[in-house]
N, C-alpha and C. Protein backbone atom coordinates (compact mmCIF):
# COMPACT_ATOMS: atom_id res chain seq x y z
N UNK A 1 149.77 155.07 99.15
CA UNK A 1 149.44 154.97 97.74
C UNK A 1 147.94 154.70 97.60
N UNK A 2 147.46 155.54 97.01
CA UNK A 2 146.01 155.38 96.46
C UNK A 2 145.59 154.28 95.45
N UNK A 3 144.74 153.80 95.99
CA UNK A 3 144.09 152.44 95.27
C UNK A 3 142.57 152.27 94.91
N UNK A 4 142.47 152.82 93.71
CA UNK A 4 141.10 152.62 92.97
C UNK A 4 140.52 151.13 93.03
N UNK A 5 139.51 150.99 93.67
CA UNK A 5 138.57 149.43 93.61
C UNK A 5 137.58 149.85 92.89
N UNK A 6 137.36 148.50 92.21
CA UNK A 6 136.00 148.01 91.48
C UNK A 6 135.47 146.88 91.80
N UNK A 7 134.41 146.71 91.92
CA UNK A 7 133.63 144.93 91.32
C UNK A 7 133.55 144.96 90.81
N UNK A 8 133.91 143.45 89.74
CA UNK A 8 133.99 143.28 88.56
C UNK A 8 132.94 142.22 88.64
N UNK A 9 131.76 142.19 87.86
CA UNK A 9 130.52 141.70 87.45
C UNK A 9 131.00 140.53 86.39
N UNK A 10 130.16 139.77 86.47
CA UNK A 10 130.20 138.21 85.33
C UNK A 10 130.12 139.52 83.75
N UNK A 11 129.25 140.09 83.72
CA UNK A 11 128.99 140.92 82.75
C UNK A 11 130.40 141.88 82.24
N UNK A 12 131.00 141.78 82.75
CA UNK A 12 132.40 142.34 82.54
C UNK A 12 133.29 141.20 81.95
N UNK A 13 133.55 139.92 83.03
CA UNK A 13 134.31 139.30 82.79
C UNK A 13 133.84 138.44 81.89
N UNK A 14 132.61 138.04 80.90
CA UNK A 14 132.26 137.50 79.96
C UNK A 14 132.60 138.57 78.38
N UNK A 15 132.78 139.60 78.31
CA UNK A 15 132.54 140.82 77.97
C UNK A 15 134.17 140.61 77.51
N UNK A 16 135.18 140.22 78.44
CA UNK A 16 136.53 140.31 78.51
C UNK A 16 137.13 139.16 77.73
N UNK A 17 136.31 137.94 78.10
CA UNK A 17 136.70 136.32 77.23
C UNK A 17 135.89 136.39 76.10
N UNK A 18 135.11 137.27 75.22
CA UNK A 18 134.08 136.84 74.28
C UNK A 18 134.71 137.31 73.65
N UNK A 19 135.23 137.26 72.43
CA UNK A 19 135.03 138.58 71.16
C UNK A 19 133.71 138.52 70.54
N UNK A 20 133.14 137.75 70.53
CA UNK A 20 131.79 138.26 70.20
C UNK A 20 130.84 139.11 70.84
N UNK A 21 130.86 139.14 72.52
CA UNK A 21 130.03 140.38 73.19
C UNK A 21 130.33 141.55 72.68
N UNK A 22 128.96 141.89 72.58
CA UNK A 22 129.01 143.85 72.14
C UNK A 22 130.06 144.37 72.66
N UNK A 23 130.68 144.33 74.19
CA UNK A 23 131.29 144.80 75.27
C UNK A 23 132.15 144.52 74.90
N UNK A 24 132.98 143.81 73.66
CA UNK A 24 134.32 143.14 73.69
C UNK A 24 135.19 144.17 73.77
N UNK A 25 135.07 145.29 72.82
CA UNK A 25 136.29 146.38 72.59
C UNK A 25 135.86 146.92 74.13
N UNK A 26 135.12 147.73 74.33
CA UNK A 26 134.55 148.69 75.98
C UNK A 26 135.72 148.33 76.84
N UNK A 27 135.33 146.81 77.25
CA UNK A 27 135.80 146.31 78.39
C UNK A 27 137.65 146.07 77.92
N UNK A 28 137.65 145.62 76.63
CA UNK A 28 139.04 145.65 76.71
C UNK A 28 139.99 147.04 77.11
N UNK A 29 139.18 147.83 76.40
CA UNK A 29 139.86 148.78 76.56
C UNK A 29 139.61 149.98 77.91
N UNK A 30 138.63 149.33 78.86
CA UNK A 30 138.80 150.05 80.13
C UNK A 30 140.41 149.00 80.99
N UNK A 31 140.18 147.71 80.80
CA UNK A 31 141.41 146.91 81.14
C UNK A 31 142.50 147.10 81.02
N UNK A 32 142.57 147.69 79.46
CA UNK A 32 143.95 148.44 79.04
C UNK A 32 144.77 149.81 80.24
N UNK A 33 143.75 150.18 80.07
CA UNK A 33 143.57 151.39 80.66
C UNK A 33 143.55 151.42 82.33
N UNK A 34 143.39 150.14 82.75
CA UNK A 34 143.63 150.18 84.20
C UNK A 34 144.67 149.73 84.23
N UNK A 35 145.49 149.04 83.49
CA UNK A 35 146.27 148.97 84.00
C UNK A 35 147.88 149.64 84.53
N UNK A 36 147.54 151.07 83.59
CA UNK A 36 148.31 151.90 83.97
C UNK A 36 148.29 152.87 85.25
N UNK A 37 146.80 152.13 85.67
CA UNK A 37 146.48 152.98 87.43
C UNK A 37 147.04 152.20 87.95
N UNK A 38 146.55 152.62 89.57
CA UNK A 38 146.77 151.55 90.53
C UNK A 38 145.42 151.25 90.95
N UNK A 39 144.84 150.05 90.46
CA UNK A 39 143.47 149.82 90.91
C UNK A 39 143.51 147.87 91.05
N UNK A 40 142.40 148.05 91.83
CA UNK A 40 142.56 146.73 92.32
C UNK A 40 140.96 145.95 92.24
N UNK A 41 140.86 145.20 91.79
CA UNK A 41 139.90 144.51 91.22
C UNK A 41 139.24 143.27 92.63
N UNK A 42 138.12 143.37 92.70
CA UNK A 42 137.37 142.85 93.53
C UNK A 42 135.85 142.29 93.04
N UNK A 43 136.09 140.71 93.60
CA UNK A 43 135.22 139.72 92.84
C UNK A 43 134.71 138.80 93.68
N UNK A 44 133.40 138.07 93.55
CA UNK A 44 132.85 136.75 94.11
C UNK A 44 133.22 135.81 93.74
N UNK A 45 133.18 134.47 94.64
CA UNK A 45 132.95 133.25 94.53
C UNK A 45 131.67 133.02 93.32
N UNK A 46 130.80 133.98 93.65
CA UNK A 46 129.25 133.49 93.12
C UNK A 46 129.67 134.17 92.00
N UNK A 47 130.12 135.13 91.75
CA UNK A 47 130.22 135.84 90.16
C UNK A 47 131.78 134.83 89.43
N UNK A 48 132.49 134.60 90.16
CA UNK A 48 133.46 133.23 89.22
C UNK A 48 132.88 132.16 88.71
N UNK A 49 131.68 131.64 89.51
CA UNK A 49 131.30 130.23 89.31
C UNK A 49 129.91 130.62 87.92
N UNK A 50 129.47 131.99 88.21
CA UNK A 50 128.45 132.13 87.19
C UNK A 50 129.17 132.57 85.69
N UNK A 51 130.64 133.55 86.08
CA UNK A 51 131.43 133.75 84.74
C UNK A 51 132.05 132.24 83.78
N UNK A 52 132.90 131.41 84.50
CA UNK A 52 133.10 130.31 84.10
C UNK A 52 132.23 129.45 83.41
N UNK A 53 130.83 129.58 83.45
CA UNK A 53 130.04 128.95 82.97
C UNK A 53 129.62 129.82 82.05
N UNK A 54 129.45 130.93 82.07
CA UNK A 54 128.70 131.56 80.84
C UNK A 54 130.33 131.84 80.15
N UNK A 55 131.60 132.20 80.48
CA UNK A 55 132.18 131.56 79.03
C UNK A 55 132.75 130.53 78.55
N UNK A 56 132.42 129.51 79.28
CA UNK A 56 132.66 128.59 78.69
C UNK A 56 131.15 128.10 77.44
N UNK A 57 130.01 128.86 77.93
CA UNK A 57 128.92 128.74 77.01
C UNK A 57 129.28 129.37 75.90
N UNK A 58 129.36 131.02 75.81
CA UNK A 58 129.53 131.91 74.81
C UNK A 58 130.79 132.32 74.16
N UNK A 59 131.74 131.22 74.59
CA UNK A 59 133.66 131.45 74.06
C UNK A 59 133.77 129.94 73.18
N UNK A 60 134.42 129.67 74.75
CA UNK A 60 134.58 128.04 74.52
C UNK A 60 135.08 127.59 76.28
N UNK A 61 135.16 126.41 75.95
CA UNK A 61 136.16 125.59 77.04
C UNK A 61 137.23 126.38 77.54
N UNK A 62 138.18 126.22 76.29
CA UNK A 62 139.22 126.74 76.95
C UNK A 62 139.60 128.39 77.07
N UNK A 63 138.75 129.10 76.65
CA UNK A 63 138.55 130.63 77.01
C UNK A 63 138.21 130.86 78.71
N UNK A 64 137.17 129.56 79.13
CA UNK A 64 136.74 129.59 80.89
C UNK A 64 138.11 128.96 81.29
N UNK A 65 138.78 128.30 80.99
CA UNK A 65 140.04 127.69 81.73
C UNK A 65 141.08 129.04 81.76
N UNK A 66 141.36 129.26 80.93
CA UNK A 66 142.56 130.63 80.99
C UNK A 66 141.72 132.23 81.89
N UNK A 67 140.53 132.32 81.93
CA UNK A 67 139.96 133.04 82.49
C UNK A 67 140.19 132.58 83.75
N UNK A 68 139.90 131.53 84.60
CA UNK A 68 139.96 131.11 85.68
C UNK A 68 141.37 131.29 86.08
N UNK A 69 142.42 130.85 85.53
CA UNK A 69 144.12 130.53 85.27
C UNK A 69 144.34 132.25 85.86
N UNK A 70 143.80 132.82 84.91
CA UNK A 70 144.25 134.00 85.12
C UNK A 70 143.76 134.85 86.56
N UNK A 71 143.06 134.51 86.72
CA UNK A 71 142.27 135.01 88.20
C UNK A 71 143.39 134.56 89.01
N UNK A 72 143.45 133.49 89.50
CA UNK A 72 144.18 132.68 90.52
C UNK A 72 145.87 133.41 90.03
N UNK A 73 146.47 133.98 89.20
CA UNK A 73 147.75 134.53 89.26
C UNK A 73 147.78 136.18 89.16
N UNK A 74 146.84 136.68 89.45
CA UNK A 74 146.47 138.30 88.84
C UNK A 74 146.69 138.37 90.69
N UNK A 75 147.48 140.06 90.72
CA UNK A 75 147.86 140.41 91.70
C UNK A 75 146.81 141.69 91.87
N UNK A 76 146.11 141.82 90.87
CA UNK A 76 144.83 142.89 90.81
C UNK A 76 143.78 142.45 91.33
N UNK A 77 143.70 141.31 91.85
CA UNK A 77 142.23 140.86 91.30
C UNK A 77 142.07 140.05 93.15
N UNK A 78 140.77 140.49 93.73
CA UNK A 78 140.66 140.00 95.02
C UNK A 78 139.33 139.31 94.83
N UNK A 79 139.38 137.99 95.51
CA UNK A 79 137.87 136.87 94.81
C UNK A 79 137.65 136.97 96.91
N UNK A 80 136.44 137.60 96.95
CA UNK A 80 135.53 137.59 98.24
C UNK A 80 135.15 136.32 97.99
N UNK A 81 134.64 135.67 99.30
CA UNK A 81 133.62 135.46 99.58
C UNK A 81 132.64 135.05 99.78
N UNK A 82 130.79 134.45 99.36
CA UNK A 82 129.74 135.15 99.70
C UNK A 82 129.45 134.12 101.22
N UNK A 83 129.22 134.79 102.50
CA UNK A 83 129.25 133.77 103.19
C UNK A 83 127.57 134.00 103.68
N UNK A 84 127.29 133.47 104.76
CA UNK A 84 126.04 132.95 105.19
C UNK A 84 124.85 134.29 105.59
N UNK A 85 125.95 135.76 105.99
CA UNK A 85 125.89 136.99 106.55
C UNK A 85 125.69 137.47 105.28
N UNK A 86 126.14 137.58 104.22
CA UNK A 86 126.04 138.24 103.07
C UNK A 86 125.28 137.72 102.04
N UNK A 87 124.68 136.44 102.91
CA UNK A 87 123.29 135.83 101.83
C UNK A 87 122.23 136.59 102.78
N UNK A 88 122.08 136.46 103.52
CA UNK A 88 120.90 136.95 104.46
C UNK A 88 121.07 138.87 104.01
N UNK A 89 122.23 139.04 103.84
CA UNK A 89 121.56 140.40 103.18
C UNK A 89 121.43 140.76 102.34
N UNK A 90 121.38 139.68 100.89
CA UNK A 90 121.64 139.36 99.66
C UNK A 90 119.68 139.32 99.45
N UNK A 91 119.35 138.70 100.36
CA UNK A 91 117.74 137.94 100.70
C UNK A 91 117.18 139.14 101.06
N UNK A 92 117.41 139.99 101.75
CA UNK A 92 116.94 141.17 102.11
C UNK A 92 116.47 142.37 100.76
N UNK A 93 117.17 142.34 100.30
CA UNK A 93 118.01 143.28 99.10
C UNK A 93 116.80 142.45 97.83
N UNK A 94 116.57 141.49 97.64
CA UNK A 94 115.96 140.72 96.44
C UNK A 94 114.63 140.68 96.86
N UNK A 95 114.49 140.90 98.37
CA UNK A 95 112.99 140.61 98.39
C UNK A 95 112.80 142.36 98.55
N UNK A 96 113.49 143.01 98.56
CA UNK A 96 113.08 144.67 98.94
C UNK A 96 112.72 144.94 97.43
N UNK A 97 113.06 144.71 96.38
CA UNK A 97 113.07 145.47 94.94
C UNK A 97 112.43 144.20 93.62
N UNK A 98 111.04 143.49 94.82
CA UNK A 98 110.48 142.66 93.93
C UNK A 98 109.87 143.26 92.67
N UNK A 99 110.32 144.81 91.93
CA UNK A 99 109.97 145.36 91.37
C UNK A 99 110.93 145.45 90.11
N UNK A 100 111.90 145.12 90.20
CA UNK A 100 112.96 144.52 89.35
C UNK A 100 113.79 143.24 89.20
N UNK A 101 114.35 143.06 88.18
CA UNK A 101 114.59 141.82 87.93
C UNK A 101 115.96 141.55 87.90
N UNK A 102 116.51 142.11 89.35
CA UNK A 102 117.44 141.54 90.01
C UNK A 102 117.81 139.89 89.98
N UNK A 103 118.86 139.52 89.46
CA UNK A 103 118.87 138.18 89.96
C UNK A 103 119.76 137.99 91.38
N UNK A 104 119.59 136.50 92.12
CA UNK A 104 120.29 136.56 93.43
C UNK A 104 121.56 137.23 93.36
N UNK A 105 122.04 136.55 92.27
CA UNK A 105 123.65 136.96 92.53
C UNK A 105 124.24 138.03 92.46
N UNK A 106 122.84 138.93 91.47
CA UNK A 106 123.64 140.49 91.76
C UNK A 106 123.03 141.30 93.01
N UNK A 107 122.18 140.58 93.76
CA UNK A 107 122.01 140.64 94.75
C UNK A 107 123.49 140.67 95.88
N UNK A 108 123.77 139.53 95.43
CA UNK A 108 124.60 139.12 96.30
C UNK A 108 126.08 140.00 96.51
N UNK A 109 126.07 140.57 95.01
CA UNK A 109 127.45 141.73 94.64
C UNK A 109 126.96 142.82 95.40
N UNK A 110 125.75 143.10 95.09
CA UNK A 110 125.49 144.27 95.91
C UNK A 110 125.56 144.74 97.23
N UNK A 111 125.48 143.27 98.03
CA UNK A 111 125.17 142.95 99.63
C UNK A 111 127.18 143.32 100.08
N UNK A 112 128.11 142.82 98.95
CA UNK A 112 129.22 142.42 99.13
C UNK A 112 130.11 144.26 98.97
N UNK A 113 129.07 145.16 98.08
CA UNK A 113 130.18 145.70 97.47
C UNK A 113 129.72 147.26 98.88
N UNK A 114 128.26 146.99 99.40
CA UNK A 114 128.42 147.74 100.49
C UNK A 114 128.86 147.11 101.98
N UNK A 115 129.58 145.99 101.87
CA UNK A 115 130.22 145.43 103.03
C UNK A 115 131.29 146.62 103.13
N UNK A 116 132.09 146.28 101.53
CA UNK A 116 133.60 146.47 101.82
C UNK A 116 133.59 148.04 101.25
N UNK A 117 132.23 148.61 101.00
CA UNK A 117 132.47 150.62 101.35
C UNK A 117 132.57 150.74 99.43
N UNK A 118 132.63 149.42 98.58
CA UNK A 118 132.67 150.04 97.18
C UNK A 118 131.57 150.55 96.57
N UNK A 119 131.63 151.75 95.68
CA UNK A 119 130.86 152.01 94.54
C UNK A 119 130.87 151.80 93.09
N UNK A 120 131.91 152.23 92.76
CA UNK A 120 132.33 151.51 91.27
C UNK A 120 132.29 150.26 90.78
N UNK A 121 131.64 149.96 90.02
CA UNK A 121 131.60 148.39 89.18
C UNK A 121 131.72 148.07 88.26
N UNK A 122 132.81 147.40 87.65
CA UNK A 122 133.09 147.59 85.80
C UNK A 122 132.17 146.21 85.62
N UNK A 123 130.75 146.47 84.88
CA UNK A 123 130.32 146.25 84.38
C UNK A 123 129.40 146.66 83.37
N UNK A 124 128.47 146.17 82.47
CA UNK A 124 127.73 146.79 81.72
C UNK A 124 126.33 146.18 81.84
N UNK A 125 125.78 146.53 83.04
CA UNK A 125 124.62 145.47 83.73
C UNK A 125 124.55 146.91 84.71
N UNK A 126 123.33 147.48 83.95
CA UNK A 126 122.26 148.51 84.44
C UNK A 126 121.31 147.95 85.69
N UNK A 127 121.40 147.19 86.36
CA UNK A 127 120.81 146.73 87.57
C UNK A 127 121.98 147.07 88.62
N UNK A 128 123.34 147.42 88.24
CA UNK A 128 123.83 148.21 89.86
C UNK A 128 123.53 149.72 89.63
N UNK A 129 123.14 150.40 88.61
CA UNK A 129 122.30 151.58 88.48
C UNK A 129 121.76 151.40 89.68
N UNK A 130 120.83 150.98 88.96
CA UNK A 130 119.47 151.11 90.00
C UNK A 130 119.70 150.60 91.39
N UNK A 131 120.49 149.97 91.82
CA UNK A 131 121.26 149.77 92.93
C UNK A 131 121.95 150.65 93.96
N UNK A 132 121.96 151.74 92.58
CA UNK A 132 122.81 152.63 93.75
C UNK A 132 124.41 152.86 92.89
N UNK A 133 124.53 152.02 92.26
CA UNK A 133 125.92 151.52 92.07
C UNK A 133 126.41 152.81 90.48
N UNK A 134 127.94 153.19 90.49
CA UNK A 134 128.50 153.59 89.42
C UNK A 134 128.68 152.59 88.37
N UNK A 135 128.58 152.67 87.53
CA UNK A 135 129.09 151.42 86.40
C UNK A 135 130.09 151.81 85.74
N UNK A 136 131.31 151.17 85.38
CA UNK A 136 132.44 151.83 84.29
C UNK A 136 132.53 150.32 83.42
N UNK A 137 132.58 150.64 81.91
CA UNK A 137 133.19 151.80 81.31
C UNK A 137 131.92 153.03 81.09
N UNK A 138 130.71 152.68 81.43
CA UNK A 138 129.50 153.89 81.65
C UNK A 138 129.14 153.64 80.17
């Protein structure tokens, strides 16, 4: 059985808990829509700990609690990661493209998403463009 992967970016999963992000309908409705595939969702440590905080900034409290809730019971959803090997090529990657304004951590997705052979990334964060990277919902 064929299995579509993505990384899913803070920019997605803030996008998903906001109704106020621009992205609110986009992302809902690429979600909708996956879930009638078979695709399997792939995520950081470093992108949970940066999503949880930005919605618990731009939702509320308890929008980051059921976001988190929901991670930990989702049979879609695989949380990498970032270990000591994938900072050092996270460091590589941030100091190569001091020409953009990469931050570490999407550094760090990036280092992660050519570990495990992915291209696709449902987010709406034009820095895995330039990365190299597909973005959906595009």
């Amino acid at each position: 059985m064929l299995v579509d992967k993505y990384f899913v970016d803070t920019a997605a999963w803030v996008a998903l808990y906001n109704p106020k992000d621009p992205y609110y309908f986009l992302a809902q409705d690429f979600l909708t829509n996956s879930q009638s595939q078979k695709m399997l969702f792939v995520t950081s440590d470093y992108i949970l700990d940066e999503s949880i905080t930005l919605i618990r900034i731009r939702a509320s409290h308890s929008e980051a609690v059921i976001f988190k809730n929901s991670i930990d019971v989702s049979s879609m959803i695989q949380v990498s990661s970032i270990d000591n090997n994938l900072i050092s090529r996270a460091w590589d990657i941030f100091c190569k493209y001091s020409d953009h304004e990469f931050s570490f951590t999407d550094c760090t997705s990036f280092a992660l998403m050519r570990k495990l052979g992915l291209n696709k990334a449902f987010t709406f964060d034009k820095h895995f463009v330039i990365a190299g990277f597909e973005i959906y919902p595009g």
